[in-house]
C-alpha atoms as a PDB file:
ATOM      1  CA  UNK A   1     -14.092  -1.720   5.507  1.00  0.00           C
ATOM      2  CA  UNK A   2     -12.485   1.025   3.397  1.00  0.00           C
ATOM      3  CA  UNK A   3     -12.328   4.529   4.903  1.00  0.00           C
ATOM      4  CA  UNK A   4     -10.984   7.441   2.871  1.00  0.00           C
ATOM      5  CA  UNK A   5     -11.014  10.513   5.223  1.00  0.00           C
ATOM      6  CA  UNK A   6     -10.841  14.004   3.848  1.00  0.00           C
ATOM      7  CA  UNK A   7      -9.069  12.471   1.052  1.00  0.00           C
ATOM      8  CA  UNK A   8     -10.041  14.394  -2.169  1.00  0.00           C
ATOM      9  CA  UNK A   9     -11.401  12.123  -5.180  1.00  0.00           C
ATOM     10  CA  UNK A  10     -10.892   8.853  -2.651  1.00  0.00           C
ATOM     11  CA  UNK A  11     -14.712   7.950  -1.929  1.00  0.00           C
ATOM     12  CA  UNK A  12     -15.495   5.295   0.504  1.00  0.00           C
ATOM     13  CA  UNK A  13     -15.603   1.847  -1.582  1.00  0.00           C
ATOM     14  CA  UNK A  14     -18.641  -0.410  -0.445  1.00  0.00           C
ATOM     15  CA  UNK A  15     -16.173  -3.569  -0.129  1.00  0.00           C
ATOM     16  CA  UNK A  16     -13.377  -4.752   2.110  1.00  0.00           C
ATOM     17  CA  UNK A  17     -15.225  -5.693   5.506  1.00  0.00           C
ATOM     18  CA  UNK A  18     -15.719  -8.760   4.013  1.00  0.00           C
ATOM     19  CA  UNK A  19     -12.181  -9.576   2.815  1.00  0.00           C
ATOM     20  CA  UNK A  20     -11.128  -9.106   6.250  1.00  0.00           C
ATOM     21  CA  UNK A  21      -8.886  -5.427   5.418  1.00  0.00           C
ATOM     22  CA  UNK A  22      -9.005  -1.869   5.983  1.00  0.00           C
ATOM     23  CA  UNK A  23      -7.898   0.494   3.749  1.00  0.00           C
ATOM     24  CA  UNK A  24      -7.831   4.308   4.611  1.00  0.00           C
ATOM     25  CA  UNK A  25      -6.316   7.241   2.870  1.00  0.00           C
ATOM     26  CA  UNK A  26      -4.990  10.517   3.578  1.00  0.00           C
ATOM     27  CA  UNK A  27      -3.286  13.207   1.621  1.00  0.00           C
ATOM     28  CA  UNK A  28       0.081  14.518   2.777  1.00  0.00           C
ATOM     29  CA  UNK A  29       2.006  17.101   1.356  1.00  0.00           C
ATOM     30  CA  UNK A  30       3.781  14.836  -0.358  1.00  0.00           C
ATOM     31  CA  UNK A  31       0.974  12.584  -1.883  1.00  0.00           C
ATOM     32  CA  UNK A  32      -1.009  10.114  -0.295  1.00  0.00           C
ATOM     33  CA  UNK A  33      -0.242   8.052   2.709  1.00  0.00           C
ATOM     34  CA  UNK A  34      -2.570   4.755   2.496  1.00  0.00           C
ATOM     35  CA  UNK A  35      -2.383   2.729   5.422  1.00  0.00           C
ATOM     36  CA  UNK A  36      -3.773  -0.991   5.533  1.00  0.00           C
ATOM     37  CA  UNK A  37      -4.761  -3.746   8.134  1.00  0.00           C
ATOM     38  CA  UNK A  38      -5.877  -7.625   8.243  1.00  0.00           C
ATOM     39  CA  UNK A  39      -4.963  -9.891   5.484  1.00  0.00           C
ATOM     40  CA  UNK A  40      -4.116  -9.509   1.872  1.00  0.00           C
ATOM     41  CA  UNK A  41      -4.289 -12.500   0.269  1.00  0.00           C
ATOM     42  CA  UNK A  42      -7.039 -13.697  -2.295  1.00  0.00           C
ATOM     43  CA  UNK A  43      -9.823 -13.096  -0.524  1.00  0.00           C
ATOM     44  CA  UNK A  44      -9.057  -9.384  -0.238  1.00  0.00           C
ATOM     45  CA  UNK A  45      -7.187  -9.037  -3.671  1.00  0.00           C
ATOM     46  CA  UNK A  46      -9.784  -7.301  -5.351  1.00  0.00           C
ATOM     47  CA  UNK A  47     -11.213  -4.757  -2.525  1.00  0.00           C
ATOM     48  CA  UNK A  48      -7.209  -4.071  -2.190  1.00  0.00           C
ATOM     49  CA  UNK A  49      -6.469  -3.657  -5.559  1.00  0.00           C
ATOM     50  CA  UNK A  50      -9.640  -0.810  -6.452  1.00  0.00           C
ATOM     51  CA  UNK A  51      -8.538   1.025  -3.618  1.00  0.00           C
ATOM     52  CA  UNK A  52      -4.790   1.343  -4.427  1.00  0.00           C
ATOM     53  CA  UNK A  53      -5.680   2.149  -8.188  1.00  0.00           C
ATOM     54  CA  UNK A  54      -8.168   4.640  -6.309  1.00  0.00           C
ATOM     55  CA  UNK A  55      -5.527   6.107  -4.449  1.00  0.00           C
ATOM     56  CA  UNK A  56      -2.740   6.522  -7.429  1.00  0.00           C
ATOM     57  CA  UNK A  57      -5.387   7.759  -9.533  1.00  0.00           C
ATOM     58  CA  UNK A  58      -6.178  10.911  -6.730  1.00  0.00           C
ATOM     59  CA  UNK A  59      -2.850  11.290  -5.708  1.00  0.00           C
ATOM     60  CA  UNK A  60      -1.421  14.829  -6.752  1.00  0.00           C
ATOM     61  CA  UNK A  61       0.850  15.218  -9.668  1.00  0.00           C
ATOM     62  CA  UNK A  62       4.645  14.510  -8.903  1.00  0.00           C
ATOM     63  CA  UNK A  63       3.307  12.850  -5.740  1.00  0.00           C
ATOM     64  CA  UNK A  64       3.725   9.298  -4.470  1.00  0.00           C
ATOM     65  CA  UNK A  65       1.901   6.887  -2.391  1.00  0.00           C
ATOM     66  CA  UNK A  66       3.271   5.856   1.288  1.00  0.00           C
ATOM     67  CA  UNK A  67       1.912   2.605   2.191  1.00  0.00           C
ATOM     68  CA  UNK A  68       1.959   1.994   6.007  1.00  0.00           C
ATOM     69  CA  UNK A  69       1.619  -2.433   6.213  1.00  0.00           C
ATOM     70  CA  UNK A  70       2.458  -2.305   9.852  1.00  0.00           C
ATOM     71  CA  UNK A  71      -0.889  -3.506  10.610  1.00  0.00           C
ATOM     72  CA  UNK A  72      -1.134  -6.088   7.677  1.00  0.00           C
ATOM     73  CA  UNK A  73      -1.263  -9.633   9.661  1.00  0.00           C
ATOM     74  CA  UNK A  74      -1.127 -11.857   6.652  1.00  0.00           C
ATOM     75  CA  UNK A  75       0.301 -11.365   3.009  1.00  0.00           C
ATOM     76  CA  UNK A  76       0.380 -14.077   0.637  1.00  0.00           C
ATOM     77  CA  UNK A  77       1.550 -13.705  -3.196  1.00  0.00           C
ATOM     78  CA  UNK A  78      -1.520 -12.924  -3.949  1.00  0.00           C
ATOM     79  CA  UNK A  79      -1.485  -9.870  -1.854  1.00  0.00           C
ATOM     80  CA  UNK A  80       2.302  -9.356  -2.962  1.00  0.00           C
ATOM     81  CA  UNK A  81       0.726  -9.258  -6.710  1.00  0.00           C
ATOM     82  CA  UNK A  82      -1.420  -6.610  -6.137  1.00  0.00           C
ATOM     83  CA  UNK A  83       1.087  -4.793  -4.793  1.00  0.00           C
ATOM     84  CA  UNK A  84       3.453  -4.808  -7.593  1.00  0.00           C
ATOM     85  CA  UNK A  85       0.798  -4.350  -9.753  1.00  0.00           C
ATOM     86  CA  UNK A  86      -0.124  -1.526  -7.813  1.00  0.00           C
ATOM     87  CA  UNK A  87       3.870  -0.126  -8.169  1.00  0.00           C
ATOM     88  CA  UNK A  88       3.737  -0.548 -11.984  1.00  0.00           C
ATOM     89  CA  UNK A  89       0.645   1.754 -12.564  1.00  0.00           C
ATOM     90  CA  UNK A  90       1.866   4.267  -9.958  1.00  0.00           C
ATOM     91  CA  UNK A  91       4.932   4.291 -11.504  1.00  0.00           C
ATOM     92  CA  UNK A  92       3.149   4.587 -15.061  1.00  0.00           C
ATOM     93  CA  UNK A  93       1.476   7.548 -13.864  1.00  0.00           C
ATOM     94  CA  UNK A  94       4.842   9.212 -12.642  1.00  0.00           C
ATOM     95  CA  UNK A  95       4.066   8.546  -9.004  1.00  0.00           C
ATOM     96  CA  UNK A  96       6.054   6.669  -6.814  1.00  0.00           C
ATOM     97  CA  UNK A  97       5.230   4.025  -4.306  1.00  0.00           C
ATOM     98  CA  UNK A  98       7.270   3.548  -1.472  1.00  0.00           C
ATOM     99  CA  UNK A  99       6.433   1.203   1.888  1.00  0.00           C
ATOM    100  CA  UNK A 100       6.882   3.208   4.798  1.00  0.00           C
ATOM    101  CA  UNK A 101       6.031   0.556   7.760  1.00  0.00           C
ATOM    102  CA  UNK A 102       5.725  -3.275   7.376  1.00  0.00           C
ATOM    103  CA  UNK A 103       5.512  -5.650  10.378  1.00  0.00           C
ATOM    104  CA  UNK A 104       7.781  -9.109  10.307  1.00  0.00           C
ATOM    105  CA  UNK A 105       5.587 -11.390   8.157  1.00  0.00           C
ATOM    106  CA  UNK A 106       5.424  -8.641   5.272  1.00  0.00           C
ATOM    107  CA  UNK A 107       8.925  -7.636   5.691  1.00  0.00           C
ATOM    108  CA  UNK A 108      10.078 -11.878   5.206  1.00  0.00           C
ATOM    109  CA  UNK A 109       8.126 -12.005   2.294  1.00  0.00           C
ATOM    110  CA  UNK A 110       9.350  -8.780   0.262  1.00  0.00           C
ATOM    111  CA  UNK A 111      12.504  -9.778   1.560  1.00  0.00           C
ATOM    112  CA  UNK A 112      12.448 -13.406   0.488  1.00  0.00           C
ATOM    113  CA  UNK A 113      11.309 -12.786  -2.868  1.00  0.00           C
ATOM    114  CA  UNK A 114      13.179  -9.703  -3.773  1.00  0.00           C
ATOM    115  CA  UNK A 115      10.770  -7.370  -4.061  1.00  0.00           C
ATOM    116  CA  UNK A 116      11.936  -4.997  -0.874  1.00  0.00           C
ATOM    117  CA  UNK A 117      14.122  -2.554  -2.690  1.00  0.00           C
ATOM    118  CA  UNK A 118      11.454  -2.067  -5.623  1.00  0.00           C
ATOM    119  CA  UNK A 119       9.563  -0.162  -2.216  1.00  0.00           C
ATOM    120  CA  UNK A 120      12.164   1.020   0.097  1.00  0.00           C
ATOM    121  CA  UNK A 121      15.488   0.097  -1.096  1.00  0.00           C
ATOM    122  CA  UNK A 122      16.455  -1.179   2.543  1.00  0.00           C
ATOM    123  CA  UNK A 123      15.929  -3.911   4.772  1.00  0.00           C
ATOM    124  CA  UNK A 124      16.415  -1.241   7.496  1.00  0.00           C
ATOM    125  CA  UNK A 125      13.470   1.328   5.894  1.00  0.00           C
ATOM    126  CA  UNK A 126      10.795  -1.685   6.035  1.00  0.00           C
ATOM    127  CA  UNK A 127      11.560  -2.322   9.834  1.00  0.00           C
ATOM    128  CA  UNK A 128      11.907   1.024  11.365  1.00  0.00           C
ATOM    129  CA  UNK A 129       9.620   3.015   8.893  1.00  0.00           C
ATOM    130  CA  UNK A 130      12.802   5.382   8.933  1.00  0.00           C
ATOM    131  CA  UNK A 131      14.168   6.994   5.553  1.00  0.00           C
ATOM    132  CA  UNK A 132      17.502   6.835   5.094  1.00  0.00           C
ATOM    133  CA  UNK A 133      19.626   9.816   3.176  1.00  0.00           C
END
């Protein structure tokens, strides 16, 4: 199930109920805060991927996307992929993507493979959902 709430240019998708995730979107002052649940792993690689490139796309000029994964149960490199896929064409677009809340089994694998600092920069941002200065 996707849900886009009074999210300008971020229509409801008909997919995602099926791949086991929920997607919604909300615009902040600073962009777009996207927040996600279940599992992202093959299965839900597709419904996840349209509705990040849906969210980049509508998200403001200058602005950036804040993912919340705190709710994401499962991530395989599948689901990793579409993330950093998802980075690369926010970042192409002169947004930036940044992950604002990930619970332990996201934060081991971004950690494990590398890829935390390309969306926090800290260990201690992905477990808290703090920003540091």
């Amino acid at each position: 199930m996707t849900h886009f709430p009074e999210a300008p240019g971020l229509a409801s998708l008909p997919h995602g109920a099926d791949e086991g995730i929920t997607v919604s979107a909300r615009p902040t002052a600073d962009g777009t805060a996207v927040t996600i649940r279940g599992e992202l792993d093959i299965v839900s690689a597709a419904s996840l991927r349209t509705c990040l490139f849906q969210a980049i796309t509508a998200c403001a000029d200058g602005g950036g996307l804040a993912l919340d994964l705190s709710q994401v149960t499962f991530c395989d490199s599948t689901g990793l992929n579409v993330l950093l896929l998802a980075r690369r064409r926010a970042l192409g677009e002169h947004h930036t993507m940044v992950i604002t809340a990930a619970g332990p089994q996201v934060t081991r694998l971004l950690e494990t493979t590398g890829a935390a600092p390309l969306f926090t920069g800290t260990t201690r941002q992905l477990n808290s959902g703090e920003n540091e200065t």
